[in-house]
Protein backbone atom coordinates (compact mmCIF):
# COMPACT_ATOMS: atom_id res chain seq x y z
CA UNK A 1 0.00 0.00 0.00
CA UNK A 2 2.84 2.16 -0.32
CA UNK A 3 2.01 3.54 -3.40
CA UNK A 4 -1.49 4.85 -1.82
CA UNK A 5 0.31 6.56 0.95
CA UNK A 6 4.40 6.57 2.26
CA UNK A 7 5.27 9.10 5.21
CA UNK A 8 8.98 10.85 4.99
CA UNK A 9 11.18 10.82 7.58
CA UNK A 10 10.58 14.32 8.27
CA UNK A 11 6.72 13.36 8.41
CA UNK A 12 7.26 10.29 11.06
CA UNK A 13 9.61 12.21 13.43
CA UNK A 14 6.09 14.96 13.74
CA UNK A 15 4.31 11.77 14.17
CA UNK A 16 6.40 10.36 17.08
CA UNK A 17 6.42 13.89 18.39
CA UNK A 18 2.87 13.91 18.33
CA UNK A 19 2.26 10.19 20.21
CA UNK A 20 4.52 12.07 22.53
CA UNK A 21 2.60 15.11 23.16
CA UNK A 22 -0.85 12.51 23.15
CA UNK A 23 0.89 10.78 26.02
CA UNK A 24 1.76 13.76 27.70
CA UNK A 25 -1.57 15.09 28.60
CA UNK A 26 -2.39 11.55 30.50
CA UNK A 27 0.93 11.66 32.54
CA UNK A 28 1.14 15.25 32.60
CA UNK A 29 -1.82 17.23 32.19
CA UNK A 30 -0.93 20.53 33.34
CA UNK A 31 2.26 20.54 31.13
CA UNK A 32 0.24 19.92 27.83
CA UNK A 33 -1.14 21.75 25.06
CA UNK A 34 -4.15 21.38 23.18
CA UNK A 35 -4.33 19.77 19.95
CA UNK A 36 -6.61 20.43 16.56
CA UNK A 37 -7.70 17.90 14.44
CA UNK A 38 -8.92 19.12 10.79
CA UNK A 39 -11.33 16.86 8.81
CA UNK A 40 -11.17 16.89 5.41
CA UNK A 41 -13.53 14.57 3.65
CA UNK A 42 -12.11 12.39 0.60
CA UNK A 43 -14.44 11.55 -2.20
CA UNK A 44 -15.19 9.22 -4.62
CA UNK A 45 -14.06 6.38 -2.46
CA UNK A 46 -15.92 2.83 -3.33
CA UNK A 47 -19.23 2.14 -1.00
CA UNK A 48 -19.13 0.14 2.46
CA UNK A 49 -20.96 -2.82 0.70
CA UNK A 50 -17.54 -3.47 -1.16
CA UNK A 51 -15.66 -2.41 1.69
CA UNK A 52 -17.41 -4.94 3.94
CA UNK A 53 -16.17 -7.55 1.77
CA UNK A 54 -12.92 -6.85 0.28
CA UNK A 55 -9.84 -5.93 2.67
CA UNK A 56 -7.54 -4.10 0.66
CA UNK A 57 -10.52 -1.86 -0.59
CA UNK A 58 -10.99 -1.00 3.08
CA UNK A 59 -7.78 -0.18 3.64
CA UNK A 60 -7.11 1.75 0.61
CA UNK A 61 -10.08 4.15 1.78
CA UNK A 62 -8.25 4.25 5.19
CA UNK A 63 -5.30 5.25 3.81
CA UNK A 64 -6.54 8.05 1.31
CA UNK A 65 -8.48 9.80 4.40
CA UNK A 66 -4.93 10.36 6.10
CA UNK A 67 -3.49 12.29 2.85
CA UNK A 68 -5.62 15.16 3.62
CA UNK A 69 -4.59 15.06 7.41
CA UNK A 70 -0.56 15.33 6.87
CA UNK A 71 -1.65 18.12 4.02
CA UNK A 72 -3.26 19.99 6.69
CA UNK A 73 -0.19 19.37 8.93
CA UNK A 74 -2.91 18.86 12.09
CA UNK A 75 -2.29 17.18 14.80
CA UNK A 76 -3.60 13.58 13.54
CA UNK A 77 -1.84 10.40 14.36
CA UNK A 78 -2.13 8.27 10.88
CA UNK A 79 -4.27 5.49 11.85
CA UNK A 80 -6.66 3.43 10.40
CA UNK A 81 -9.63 1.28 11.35
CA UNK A 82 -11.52 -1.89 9.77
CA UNK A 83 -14.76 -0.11 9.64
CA UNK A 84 -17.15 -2.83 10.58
CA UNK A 85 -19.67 -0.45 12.04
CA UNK A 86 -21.31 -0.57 15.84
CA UNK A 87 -22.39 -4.20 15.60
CA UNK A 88 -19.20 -6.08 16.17
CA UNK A 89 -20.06 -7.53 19.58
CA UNK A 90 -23.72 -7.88 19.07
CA UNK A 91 -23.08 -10.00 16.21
CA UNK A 92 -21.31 -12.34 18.30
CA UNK A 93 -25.08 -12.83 20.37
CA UNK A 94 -26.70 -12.97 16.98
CA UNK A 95 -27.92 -10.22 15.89
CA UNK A 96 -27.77 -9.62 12.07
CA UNK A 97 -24.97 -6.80 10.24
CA UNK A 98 -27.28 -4.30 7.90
CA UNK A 99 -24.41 -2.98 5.29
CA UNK A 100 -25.84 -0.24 3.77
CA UNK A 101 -23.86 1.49 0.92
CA UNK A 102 -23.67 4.86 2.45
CA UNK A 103 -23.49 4.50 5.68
CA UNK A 104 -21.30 2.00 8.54
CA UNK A 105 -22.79 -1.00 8.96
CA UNK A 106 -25.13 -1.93 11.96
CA UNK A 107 -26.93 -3.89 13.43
CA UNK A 108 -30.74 -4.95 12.32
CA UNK A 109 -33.09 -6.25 14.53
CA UNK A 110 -32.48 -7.63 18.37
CA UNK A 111 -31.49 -11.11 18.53
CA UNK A 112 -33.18 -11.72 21.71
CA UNK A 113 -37.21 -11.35 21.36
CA UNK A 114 -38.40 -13.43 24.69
CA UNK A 115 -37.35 -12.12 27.96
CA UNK A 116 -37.17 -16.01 28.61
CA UNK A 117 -34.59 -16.45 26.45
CA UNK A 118 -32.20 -14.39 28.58
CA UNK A 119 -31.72 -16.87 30.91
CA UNK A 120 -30.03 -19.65 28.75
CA UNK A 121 -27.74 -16.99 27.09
CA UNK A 122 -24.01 -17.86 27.07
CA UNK A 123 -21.16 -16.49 26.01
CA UNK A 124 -19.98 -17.00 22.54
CA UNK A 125 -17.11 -17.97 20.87
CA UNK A 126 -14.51 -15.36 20.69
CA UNK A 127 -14.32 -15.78 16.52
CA UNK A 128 -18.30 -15.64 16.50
CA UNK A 129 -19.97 -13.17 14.30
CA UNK A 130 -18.29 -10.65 12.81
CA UNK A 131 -14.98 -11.47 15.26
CA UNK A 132 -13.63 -14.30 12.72
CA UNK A 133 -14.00 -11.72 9.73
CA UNK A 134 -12.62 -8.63 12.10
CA UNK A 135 -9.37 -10.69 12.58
CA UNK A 136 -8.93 -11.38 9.04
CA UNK A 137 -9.33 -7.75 7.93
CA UNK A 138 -6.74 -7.05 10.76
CA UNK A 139 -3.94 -9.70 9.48
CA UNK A 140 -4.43 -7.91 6.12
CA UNK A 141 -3.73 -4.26 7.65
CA UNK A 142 -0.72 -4.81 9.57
CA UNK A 143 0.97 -6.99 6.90
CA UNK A 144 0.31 -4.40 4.58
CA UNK A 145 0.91 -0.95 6.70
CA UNK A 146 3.65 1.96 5.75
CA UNK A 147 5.72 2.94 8.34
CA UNK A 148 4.49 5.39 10.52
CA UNK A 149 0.70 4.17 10.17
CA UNK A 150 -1.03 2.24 13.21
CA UNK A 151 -4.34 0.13 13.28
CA UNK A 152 -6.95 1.77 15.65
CA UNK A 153 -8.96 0.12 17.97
CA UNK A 154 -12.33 -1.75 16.24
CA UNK A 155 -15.65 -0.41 17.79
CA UNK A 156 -17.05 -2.40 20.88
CA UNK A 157 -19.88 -0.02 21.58
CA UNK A 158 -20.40 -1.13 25.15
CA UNK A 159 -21.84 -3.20 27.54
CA UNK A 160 -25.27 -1.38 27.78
CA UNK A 161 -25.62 -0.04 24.24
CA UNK A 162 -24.39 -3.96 22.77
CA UNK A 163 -27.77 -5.18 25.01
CA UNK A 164 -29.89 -2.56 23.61
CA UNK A 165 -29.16 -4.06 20.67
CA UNK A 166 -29.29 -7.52 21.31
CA UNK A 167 -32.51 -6.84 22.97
CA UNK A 168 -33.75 -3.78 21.77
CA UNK A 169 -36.59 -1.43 23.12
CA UNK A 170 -38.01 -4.48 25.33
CA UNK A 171 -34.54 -3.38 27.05
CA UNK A 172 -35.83 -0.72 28.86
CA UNK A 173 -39.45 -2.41 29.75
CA UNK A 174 -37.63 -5.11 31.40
CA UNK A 175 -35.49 -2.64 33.70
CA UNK A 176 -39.00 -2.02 35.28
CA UNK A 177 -40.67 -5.28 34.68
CA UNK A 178 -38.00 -7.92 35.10
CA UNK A 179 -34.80 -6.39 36.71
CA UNK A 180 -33.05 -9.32 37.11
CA UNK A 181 -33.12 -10.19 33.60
CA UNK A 182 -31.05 -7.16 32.61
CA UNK A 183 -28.67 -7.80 35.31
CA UNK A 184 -28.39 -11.15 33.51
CA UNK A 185 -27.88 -9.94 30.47
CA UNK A 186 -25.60 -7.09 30.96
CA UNK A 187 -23.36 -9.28 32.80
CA UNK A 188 -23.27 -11.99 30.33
CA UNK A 189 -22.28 -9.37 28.30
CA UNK A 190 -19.58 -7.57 30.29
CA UNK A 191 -18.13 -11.11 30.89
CA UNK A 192 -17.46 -11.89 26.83
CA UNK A 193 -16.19 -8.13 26.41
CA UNK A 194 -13.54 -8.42 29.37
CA UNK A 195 -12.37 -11.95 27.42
CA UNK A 196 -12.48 -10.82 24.11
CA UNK A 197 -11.05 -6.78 24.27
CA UNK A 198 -7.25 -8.40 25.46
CA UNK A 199 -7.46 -10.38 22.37
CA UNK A 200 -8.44 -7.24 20.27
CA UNK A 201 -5.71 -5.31 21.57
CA UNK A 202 -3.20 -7.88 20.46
CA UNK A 203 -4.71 -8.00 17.24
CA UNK A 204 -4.24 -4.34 16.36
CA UNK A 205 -1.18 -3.28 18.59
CA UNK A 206 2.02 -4.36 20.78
CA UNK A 207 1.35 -1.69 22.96
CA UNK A 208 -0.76 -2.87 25.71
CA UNK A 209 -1.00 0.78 27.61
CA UNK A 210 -2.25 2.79 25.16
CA UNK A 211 -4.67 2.72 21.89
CA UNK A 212 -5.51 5.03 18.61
CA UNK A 213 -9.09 6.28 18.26
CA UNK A 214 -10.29 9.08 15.87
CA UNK A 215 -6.67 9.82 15.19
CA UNK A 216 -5.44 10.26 18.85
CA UNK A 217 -3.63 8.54 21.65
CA UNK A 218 -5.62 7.68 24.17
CA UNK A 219 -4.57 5.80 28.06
CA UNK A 220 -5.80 2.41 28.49
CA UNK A 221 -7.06 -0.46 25.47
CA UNK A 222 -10.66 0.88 24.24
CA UNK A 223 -12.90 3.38 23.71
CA UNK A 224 -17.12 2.34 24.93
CA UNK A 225 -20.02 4.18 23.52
CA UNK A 226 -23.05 4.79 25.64
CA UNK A 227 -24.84 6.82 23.72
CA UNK A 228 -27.67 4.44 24.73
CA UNK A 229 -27.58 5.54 28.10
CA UNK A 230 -29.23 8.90 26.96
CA UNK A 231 -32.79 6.72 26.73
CA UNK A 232 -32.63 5.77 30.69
CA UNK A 233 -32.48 8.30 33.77
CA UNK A 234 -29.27 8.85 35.12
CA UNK A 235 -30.21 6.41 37.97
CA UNK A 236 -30.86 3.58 35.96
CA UNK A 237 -27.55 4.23 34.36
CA UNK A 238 -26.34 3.98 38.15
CA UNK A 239 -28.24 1.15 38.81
CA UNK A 240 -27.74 -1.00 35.43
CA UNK A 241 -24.90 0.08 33.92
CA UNK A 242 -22.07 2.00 35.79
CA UNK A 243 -21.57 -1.46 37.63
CA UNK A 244 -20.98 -3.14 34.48
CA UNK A 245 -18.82 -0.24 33.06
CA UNK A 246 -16.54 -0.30 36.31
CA UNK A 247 -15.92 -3.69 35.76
CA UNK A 248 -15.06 -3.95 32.58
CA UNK A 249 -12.93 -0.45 32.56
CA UNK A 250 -11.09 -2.76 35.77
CA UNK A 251 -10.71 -5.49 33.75
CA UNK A 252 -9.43 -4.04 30.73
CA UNK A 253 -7.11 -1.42 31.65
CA UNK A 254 -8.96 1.47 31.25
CA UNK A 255 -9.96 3.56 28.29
CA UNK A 256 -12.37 5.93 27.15
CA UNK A 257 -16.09 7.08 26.92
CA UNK A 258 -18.00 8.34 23.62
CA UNK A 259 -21.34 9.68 24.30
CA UNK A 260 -23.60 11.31 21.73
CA UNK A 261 -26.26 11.91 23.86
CA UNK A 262 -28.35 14.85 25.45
CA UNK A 263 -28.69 13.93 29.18
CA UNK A 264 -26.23 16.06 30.51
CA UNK A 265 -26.21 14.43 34.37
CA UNK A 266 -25.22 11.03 33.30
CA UNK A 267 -21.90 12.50 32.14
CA UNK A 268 -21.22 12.95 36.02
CA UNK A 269 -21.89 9.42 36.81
CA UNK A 270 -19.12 8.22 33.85
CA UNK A 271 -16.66 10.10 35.60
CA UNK A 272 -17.46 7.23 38.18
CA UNK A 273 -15.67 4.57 36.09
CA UNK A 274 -11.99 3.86 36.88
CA UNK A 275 -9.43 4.42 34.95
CA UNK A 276 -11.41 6.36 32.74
CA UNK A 277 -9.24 8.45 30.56
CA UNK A 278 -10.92 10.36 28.08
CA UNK A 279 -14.32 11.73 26.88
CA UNK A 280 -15.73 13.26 23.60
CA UNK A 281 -19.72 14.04 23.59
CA UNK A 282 -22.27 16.38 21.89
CA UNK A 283 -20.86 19.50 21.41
CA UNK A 284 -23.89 20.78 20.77
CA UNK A 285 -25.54 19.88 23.99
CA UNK A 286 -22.71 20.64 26.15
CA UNK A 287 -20.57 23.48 26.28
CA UNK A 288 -16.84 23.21 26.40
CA UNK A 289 -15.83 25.41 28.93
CA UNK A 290 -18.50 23.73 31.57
CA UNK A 291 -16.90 20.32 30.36
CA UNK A 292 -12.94 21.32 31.16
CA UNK A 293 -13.99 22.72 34.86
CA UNK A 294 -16.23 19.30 35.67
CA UNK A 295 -13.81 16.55 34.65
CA UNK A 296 -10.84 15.33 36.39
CA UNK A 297 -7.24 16.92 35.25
CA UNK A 298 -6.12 13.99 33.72
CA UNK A 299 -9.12 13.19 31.47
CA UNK A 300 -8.76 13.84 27.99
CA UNK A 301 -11.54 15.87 26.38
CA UNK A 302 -12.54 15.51 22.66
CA UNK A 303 -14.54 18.64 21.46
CA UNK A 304 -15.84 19.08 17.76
CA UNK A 305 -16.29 22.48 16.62
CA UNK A 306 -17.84 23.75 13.87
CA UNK A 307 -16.50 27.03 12.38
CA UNK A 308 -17.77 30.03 12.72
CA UNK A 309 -19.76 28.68 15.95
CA UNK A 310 -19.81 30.76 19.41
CA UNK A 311 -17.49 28.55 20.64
CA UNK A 312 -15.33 28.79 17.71
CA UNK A 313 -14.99 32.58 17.95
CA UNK A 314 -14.52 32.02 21.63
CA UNK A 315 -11.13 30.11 20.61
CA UNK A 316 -10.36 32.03 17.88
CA UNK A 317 -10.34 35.00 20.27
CA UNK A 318 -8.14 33.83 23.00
CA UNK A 319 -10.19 32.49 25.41
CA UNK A 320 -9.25 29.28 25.63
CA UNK A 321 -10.15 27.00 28.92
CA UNK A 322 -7.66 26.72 31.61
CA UNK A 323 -7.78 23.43 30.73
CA UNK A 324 -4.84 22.53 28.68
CA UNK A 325 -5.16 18.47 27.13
CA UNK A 326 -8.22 18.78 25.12
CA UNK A 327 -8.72 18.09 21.68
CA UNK A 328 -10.30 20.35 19.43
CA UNK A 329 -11.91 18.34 16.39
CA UNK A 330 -13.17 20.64 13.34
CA UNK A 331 -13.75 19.94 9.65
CA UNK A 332 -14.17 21.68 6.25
CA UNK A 333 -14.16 20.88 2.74
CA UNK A 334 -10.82 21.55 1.08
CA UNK A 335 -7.48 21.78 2.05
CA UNK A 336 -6.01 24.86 1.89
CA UNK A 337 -9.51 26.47 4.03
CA UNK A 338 -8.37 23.23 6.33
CA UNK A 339 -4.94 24.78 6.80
CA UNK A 340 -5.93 28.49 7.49
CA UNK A 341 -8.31 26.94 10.20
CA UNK A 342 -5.53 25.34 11.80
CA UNK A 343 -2.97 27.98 11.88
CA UNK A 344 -6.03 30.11 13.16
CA UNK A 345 -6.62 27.95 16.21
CA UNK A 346 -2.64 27.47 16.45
CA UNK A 347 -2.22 31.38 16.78
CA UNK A 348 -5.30 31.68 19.23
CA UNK A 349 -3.84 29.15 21.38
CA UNK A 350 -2.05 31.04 25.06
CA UNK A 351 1.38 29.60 25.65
């Protein structure tokens, strides 16, 4: 794949430079600096459906989305991902992948319909599902890498949102009707994600400390989605879910959160789970500045902004939070607009 993409050596000493300055605001929060990633979208790339089933098409789209990122000259680790969508896990229970052309695929449909059936589920075989395929696509990547280029972590969604959809909306009935069935099933679960993350970690990386997500270093081995969690109050998360994330985050090594959704008080209750070290949410539900002063110093915030936004004119200006490791994500359409952003949030930036 070098002839898709092939970093200089001027290009991987930035890059180790950067995994330095990723690490940094784990270990040394105070000492950091923020950093600005620039999206650039890449076009005329082949659909998912032949994506889905052809590795070196995958990759070759995962390497052509990194051009525009060392054109830019942002602060984006080259990394790439086998985009199997949000259903990795729940295929493993059963549930059935949806490719759609356009779009990641997903899953379609719960694979659990009876509340009865709950109680005979078991954990299935590490290769199950999508898992055999995911290792494949892997093998291909890393024989195939340039230099400079890493594998990101594959998407495990989470305990909670993986049984929401390997159960679906009778999910949230049986919280009220059948407790004990969700505590079944969350567990069950939480107990094939603890065995099988370790063995996804190995797949994509030597490094068993830290992981690539959306172009950044993160502390720990994965990143979990709850964006589910947005459909329950904040004590049901408490009561259902935070016990499951705990353990898991325990088990695992750390990592950290992605949540999309618009309950604002659950956010407080994921700052519950150990070894949490990072957290990127709805910018447009939750304002940036409120975000740096409620989190712990050495969590790692993930902010998209869009330009010309409030909060973009706030940065622009100066004011930047007091908080220094947080990661300013922002996109455009072309290149050179992509580089004047950057330098603009560069110069804004207080030393």
């Amino acid at each position: 794949m070098k002839e898709i993409l092939m970093l200089d050596a001027r290009q991987l000493e930035r890059m180790e430079g950067l995994s330095v300055a990723y690490r940094r605001m784990s270990t040394s929060p105070e000492t950091s600096r923020p950093m600005v990633i620039v999206q650039v979208p890449v076009r005329g790339m082949p659909g998912y459906r032949r994506r889905f089933n052809d590795p070196l098409a995958m990759l070759a789209v995962e390497l052509e989305t990194l051009r525009n990122h060392l054109e830019v000259g942002d602060d984006h680790v080259p990394t790439v991902r086998v985009q199997f969508g949000t259903g990795i896990i729940a295929s493993a229970f059963g549930c059935e992948t949806f490719v759609p052309d356009d779009e990641l695929p997903c899953s379609r449909g719960p694979a659990i319909g009876e509340w009865e059936a709950i109680a005979g589920l078991r954990q299935p075989s590490t290769a199950a599902g999508l898992l055999g395929r995911l290792e494949e696509f892997t093998r291909v990547f890393r024989e195939r890498l340039p230099e400079g280029v890493h594998v990101q972590h594959p998407d495990i969604q989470s305990p909670f949102n993986n049984g929401y959809a390997i159960r679906g909306n009778d999910l949230f009935l049986d919280m009220v009707d059948d407790p004990p069935s969700v505590d079944m099933l969350l567990d069950v679960i939480t107990d094939f994600m603890i065995e099988v993350v370790p063995r996804l970690k190995a797949m994509v990386s030597d490094d068993r400390q830290w992981f690539f997500d959306m172009g950044v270093l993160w502390k720990g081995t994965a990143r979990i989605s709850n964006c589910s969690t947005t459909m329950i109050d904040p004590r049901m998360y408490e009561r259902f879910v935070l016990p499951r994330d705990r353990r898991l985050f325990r088990a695992i090594g750390g990592g950290r959160v992605h949540y999309c959704g618009t309950s604002a008080p659950v956010i407080a209750s994921f700052l519950g789970i150990p070894m949490l070290s990072g957290l990127d949410y709805d910018p447009y539900l939750h304002d940036l500045w409120s975000m740096c002063e409620g989190v712990p110093a050495n969590v790692v915030l993930l902010q998209s902004v869009d330009a010309g936004s409030a909060t973009w004119q706030r940065l622009v200006a100066g004011d930047w939070p007091k908080k220094r490791n947080i990661v300013i994500e922002t996109a455009t359409a072309d290149v050179a607009t992509g580089k004047e952003m950057l330098g603009a949030l560069k110069r804004s930036m207080p030393a």
